[in-house]
N, C-alpha and C. Protein backbone atom coordinates (compact mmCIF):
# COMPACT_ATOMS: atom_id res chain seq x y z
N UNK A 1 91.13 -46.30 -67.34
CA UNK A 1 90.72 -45.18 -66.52
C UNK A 1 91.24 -43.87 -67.11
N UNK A 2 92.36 -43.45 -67.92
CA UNK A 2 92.66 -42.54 -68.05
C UNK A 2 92.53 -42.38 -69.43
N UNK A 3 91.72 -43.29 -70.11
CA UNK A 3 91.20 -42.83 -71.62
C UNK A 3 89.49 -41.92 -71.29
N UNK A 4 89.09 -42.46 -70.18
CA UNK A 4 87.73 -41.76 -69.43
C UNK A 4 87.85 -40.57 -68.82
N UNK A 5 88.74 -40.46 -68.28
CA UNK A 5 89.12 -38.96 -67.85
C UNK A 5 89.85 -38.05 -68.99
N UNK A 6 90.59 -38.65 -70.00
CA UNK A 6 91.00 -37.78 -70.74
C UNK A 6 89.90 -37.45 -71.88
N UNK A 7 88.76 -38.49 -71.83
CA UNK A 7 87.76 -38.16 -72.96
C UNK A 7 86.83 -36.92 -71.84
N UNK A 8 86.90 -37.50 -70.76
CA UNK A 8 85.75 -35.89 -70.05
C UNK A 8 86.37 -34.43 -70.24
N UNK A 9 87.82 -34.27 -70.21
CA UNK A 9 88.38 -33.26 -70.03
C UNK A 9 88.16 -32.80 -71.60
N UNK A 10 88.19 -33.49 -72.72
CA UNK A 10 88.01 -32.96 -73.85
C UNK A 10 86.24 -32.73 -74.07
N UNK A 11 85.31 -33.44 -73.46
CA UNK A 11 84.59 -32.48 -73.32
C UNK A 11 84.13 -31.28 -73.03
N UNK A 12 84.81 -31.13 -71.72
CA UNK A 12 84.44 -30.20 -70.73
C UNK A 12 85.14 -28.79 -71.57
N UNK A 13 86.40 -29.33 -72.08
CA UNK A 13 87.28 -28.19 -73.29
C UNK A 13 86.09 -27.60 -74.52
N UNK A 14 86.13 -28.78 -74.72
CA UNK A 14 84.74 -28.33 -75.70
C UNK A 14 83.35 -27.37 -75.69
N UNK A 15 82.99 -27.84 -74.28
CA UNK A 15 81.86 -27.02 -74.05
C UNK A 15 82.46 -25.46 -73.60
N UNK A 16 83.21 -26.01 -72.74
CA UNK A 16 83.72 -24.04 -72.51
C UNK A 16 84.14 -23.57 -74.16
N UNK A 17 84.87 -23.67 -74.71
CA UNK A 17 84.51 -23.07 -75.99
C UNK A 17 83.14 -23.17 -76.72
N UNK A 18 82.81 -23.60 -76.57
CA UNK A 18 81.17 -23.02 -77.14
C UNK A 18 80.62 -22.38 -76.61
N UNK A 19 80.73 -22.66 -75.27
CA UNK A 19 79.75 -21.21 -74.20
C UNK A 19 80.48 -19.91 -74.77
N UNK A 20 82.08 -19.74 -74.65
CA UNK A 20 82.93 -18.63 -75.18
C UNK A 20 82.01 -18.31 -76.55
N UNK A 21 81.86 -19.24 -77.65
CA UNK A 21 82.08 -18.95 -78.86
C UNK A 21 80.09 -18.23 -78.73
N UNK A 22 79.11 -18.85 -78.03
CA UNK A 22 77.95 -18.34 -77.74
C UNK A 22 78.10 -16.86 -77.34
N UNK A 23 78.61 -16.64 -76.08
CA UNK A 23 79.02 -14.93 -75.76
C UNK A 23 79.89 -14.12 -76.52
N UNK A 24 80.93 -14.37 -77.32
CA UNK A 24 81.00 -13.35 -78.33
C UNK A 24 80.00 -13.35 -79.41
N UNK A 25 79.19 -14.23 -80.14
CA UNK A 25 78.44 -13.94 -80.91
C UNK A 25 77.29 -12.80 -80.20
N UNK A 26 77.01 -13.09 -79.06
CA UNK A 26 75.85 -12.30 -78.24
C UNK A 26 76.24 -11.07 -78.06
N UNK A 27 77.79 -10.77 -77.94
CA UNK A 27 78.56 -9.14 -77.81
C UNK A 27 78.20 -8.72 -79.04
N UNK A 28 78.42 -9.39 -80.27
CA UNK A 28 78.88 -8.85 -81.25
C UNK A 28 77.26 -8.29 -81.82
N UNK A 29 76.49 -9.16 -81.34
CA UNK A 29 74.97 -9.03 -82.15
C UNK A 29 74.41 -7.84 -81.31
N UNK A 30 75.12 -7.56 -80.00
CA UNK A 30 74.48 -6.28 -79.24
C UNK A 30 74.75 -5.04 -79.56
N UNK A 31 76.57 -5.38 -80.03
CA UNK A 31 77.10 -4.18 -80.74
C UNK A 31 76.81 -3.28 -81.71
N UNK A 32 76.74 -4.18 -82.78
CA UNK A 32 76.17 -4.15 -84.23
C UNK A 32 74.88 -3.32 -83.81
N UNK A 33 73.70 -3.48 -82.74
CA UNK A 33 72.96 -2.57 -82.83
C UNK A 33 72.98 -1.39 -82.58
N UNK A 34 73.84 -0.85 -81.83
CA UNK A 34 74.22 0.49 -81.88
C UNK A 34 75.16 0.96 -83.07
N UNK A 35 75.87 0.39 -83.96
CA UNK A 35 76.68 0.97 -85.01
C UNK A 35 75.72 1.26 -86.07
N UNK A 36 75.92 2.65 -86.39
CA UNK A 36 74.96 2.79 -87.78
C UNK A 36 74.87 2.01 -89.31
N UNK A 37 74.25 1.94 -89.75
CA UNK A 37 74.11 0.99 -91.41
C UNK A 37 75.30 2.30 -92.41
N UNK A 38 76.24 2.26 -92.00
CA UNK A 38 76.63 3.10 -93.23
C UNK A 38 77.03 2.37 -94.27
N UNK A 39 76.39 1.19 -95.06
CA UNK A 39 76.49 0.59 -96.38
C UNK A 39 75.73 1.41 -97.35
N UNK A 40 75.73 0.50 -98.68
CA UNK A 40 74.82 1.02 -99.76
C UNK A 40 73.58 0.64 -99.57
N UNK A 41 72.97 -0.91 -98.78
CA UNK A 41 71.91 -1.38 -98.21
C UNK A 41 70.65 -0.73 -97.56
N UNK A 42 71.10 0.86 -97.56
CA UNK A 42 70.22 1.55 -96.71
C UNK A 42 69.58 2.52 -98.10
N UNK A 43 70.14 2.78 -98.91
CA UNK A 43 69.37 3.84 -100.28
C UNK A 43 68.36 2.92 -100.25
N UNK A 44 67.68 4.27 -100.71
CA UNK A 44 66.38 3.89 -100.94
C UNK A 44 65.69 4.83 -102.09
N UNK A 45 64.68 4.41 -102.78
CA UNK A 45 64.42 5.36 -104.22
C UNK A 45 62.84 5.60 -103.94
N UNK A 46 62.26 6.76 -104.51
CA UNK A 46 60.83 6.98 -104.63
C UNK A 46 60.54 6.19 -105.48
N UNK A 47 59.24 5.71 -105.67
CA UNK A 47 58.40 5.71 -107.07
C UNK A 47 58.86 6.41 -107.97
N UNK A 48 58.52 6.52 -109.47
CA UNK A 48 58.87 7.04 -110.57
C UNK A 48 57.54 7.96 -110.39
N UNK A 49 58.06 9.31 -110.71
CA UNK A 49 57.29 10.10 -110.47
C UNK A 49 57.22 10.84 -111.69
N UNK A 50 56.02 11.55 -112.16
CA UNK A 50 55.60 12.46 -113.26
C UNK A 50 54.76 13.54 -113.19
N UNK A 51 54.64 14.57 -114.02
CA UNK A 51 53.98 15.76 -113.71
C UNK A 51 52.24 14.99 -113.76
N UNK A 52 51.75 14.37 -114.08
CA UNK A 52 50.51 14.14 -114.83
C UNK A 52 49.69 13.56 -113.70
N UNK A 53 50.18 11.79 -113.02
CA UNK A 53 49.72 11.14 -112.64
C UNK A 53 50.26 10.59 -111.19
N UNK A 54 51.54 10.99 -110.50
CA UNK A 54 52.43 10.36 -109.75
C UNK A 54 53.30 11.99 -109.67
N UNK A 55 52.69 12.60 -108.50
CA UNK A 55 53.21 13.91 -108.39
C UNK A 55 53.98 14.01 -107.26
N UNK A 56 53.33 13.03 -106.46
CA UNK A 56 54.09 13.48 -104.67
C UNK A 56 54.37 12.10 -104.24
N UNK A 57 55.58 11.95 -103.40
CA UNK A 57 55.87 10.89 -102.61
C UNK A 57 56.43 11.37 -101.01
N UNK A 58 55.35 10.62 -100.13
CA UNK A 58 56.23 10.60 -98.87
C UNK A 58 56.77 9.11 -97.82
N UNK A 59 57.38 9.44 -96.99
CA UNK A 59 57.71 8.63 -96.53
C UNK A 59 58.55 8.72 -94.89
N UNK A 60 58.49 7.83 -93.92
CA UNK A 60 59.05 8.38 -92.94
C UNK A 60 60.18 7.40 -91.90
N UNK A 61 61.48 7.39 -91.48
CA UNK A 61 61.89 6.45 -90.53
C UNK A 61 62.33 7.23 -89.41
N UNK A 62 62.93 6.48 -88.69
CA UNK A 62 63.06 6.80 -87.35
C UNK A 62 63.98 8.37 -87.30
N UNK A 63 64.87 8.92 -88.35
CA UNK A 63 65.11 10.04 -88.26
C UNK A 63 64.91 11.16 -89.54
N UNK A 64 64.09 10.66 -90.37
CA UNK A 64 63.55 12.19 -91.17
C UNK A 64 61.91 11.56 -91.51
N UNK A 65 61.52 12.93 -91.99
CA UNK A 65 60.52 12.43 -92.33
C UNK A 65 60.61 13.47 -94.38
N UNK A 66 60.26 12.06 -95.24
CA UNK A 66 60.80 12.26 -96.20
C UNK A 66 59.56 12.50 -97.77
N UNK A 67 59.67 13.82 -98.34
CA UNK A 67 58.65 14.52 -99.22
C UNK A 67 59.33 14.82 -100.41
N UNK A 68 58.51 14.00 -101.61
CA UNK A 68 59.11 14.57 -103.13
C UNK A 68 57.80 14.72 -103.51
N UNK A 69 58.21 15.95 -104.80
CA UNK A 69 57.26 15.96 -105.37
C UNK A 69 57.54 16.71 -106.65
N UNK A 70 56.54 17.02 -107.52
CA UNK A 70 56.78 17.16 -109.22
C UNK A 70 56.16 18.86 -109.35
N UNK A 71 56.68 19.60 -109.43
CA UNK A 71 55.97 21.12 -109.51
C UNK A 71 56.50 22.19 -110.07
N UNK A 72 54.95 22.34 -111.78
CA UNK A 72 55.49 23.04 -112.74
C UNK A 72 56.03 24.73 -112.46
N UNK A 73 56.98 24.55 -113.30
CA UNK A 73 57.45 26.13 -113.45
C UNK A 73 57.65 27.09 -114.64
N UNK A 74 56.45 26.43 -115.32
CA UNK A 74 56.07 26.87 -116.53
C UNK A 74 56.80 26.93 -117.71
N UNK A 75 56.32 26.85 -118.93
CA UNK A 75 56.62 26.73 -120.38
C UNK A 75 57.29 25.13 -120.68
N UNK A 76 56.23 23.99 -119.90
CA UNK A 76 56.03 23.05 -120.37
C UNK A 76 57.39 22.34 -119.27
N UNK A 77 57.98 23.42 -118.51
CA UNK A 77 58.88 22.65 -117.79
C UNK A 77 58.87 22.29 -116.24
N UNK A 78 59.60 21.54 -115.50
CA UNK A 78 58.80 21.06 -114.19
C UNK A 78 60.18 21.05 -113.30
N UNK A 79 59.90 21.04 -111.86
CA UNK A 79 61.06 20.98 -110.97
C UNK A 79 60.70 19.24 -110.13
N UNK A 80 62.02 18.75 -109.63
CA UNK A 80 61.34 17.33 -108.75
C UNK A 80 62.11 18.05 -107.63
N UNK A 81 61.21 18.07 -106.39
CA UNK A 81 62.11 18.89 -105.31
C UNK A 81 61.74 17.74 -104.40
N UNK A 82 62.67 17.54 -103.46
CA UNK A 82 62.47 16.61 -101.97
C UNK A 82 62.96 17.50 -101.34
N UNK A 83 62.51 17.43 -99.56
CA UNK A 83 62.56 18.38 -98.71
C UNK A 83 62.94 16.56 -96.97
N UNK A 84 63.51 16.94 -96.08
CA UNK A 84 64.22 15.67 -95.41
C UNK A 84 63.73 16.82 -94.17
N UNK A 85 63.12 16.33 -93.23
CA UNK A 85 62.68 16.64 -92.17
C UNK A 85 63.14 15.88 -90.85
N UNK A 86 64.15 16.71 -90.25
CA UNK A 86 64.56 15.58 -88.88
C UNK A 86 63.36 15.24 -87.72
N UNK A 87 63.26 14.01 -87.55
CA UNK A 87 62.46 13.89 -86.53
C UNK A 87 62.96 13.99 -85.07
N UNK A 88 64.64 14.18 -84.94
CA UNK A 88 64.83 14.12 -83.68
C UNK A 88 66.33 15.02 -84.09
N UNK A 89 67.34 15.48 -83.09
CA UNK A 89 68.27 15.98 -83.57
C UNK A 89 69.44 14.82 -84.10
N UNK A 90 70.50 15.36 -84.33
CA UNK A 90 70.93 14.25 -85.76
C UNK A 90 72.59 14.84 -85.36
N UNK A 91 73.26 14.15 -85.39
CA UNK A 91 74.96 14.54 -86.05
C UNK A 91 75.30 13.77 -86.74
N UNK A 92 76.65 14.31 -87.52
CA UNK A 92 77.45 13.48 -88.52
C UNK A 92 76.23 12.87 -89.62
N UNK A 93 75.46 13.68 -90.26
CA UNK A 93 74.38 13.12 -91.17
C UNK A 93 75.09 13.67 -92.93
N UNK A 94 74.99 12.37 -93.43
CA UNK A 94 75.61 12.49 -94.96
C UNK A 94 73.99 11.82 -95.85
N UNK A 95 73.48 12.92 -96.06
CA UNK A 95 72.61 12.76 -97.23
C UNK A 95 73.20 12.71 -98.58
N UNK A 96 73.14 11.92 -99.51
CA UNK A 96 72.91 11.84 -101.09
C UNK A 96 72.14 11.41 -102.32
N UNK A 97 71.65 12.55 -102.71
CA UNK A 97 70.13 12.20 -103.99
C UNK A 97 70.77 12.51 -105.29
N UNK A 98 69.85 10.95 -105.88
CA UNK A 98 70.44 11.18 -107.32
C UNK A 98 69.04 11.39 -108.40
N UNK A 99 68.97 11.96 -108.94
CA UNK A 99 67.66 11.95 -109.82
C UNK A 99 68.03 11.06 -111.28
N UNK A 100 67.01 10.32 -111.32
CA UNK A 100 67.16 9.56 -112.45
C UNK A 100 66.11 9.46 -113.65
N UNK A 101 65.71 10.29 -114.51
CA UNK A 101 65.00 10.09 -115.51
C UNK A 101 64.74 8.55 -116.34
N UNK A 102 63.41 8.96 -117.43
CA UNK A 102 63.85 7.86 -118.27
C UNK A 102 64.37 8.57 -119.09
N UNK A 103 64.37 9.47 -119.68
CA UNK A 103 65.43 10.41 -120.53
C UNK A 103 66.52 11.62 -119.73
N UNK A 104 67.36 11.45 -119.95
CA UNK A 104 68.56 12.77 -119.60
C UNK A 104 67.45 13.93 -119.54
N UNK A 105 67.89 14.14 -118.66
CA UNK A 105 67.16 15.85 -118.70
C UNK A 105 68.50 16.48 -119.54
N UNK A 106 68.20 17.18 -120.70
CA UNK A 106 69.19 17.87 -121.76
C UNK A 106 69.55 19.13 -120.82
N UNK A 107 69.15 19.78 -120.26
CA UNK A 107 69.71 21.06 -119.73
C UNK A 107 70.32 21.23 -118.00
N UNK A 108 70.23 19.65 -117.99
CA UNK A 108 71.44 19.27 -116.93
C UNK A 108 72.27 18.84 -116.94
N UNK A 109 73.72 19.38 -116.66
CA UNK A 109 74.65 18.02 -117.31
C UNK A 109 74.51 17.16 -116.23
N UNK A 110 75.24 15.88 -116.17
CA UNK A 110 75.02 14.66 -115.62
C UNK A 110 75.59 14.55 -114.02
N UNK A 111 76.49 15.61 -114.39
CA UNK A 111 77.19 15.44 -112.40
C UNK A 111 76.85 16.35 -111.71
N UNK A 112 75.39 17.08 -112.03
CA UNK A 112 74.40 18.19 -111.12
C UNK A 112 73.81 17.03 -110.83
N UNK A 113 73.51 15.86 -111.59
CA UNK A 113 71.91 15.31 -111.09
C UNK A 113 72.50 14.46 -109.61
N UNK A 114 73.26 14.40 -109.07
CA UNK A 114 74.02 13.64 -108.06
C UNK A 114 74.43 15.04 -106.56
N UNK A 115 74.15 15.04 -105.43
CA UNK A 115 74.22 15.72 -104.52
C UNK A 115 74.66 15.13 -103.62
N UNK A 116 75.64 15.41 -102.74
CA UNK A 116 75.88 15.06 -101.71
C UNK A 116 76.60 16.27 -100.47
N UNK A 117 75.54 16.42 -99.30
CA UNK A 117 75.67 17.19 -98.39
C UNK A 117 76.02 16.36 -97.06
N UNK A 118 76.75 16.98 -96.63
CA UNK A 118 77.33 16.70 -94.93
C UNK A 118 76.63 17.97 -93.64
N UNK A 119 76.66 17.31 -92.58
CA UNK A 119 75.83 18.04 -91.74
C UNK A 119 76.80 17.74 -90.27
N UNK A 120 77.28 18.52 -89.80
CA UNK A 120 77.45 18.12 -88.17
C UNK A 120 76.53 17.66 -87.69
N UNK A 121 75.44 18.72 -87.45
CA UNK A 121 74.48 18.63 -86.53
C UNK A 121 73.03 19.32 -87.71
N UNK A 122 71.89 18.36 -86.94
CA UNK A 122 70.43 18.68 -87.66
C UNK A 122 69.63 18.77 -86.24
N UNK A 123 69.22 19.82 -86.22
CA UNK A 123 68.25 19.57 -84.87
C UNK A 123 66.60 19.07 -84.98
N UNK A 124 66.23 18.78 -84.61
CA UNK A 124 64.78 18.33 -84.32
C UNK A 124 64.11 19.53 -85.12
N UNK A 125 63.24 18.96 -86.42
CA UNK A 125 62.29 19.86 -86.94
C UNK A 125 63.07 20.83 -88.31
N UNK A 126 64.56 20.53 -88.34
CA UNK A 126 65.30 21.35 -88.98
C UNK A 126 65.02 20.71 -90.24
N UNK A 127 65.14 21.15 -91.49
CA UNK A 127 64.89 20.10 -92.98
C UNK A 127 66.15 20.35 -94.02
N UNK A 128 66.07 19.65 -94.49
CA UNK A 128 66.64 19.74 -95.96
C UNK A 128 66.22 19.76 -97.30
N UNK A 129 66.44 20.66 -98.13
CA UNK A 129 66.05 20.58 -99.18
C UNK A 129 66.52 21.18 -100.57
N UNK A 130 66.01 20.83 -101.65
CA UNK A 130 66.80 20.78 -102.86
C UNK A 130 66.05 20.60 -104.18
N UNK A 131 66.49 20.64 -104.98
CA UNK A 131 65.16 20.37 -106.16
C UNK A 131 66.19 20.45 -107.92
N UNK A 132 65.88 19.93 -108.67
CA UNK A 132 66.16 19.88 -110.04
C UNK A 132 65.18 20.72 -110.86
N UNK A 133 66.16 21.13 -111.98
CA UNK A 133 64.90 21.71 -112.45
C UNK A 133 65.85 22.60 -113.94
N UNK A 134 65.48 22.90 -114.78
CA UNK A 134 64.35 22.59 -116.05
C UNK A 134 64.32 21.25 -116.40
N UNK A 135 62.69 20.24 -116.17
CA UNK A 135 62.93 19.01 -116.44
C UNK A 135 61.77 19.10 -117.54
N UNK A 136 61.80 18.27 -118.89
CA UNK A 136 60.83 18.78 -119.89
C UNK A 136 59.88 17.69 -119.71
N UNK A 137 58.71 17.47 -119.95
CA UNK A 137 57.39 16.19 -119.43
C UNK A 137 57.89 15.58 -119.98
N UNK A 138 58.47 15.08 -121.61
CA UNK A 138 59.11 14.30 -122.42
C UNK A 138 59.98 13.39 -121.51
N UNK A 139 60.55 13.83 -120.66
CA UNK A 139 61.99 13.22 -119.91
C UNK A 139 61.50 12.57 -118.34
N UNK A 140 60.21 12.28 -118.53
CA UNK A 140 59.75 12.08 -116.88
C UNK A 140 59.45 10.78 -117.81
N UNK A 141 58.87 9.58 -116.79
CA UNK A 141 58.92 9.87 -114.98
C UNK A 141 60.67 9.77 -114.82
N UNK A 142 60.49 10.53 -113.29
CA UNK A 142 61.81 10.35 -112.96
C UNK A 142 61.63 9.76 -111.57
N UNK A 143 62.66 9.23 -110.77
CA UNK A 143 62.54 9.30 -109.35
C UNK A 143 63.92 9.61 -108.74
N UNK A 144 64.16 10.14 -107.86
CA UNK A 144 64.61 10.16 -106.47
C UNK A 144 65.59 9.02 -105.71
N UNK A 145 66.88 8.62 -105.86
CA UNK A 145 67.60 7.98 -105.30
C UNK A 145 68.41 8.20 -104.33
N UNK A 146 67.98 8.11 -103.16
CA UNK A 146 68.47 8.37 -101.87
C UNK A 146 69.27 7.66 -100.87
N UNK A 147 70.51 8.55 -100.21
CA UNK A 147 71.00 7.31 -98.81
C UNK A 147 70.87 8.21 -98.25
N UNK A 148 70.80 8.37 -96.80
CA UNK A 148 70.69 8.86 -95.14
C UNK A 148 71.94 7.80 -94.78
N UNK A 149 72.65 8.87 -94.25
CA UNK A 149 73.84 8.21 -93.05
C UNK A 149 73.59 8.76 -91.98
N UNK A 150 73.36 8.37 -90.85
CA UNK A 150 73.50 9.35 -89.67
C UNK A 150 74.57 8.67 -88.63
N UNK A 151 75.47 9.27 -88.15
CA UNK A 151 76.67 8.61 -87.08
C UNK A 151 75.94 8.47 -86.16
N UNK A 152 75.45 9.40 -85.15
CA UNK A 152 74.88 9.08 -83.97
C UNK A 152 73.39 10.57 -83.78
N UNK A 153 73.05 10.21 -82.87
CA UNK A 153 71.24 10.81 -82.89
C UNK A 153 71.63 10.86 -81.33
């Protein structure tokens, strides 16, 4: 009799830890949706873009809405400008774009082509923007390597 009762009680132990071990997984998976992605998992890159054939890229998520594009500034040389459009207001937002050629752009040195801006606050409709530039056609395509952090919206 008391190998039967001591085997129920180690059930019954058992299952309450799993129900436990079920509801923290369910906290934790509710949590996680309100904490922002601030990994590397969230960059994201344009297309390879060029003056000729692949001029403009857009794109849009739940808080910018996002525009590159390739536009000459004469004597054979070109700018890649992106412009970050909030769709809603924004704090604690850490944008960083890296431009990446298939050739060095020669009349940039290497730690211009990398940006990184901080923002308290972006309000609804407010943008960002920025651009590279003397880039020679020789040194394209290039694209656009991007992260969006935003703390809270």
């Amino acid at each position: 009799m008391k190998r039967r009762g001591a085997s129920l009680e180690y059930i019954l132990m058992v299952a309450v830890a799993f129900l436990m071990l079920i509801l923290v997984v369910s906290l934790v998976m509710n949590f996680s949706f309100w904490v922002p992605n601030w990994g590397s998992n969230n960059q994201s890159a344009t297309p390879w873009l060029d003056p000729y054939n692949n001029t403009h890229f857009n794109m849009s998520d739940e808080y910018f809405i996002y525009r590159f594009h390739v536009e000459p500034v004469g004597g054979g040389l070109y700018k890649v400008v992106y412009r970050f459009t909030a769709n809603k207001t924004l704090t604690n937002v850490t944008i960083k774009t890296t431009l990446e050629c298939k050739k060095q752009p020669e009349y940039i040195e290497p730690e211009y082509l990398h940006v990184e801006e901080f923002y308290e606050r972006i309000p609804k409709g407010w943008y960002v923007s920025n651009y590279w530039t003397p880039i020679k056609s020789d040194e394209f395509p290039c694209r656009v390597v991007f992260n969006v952090q935003v703390g809270s919206s």
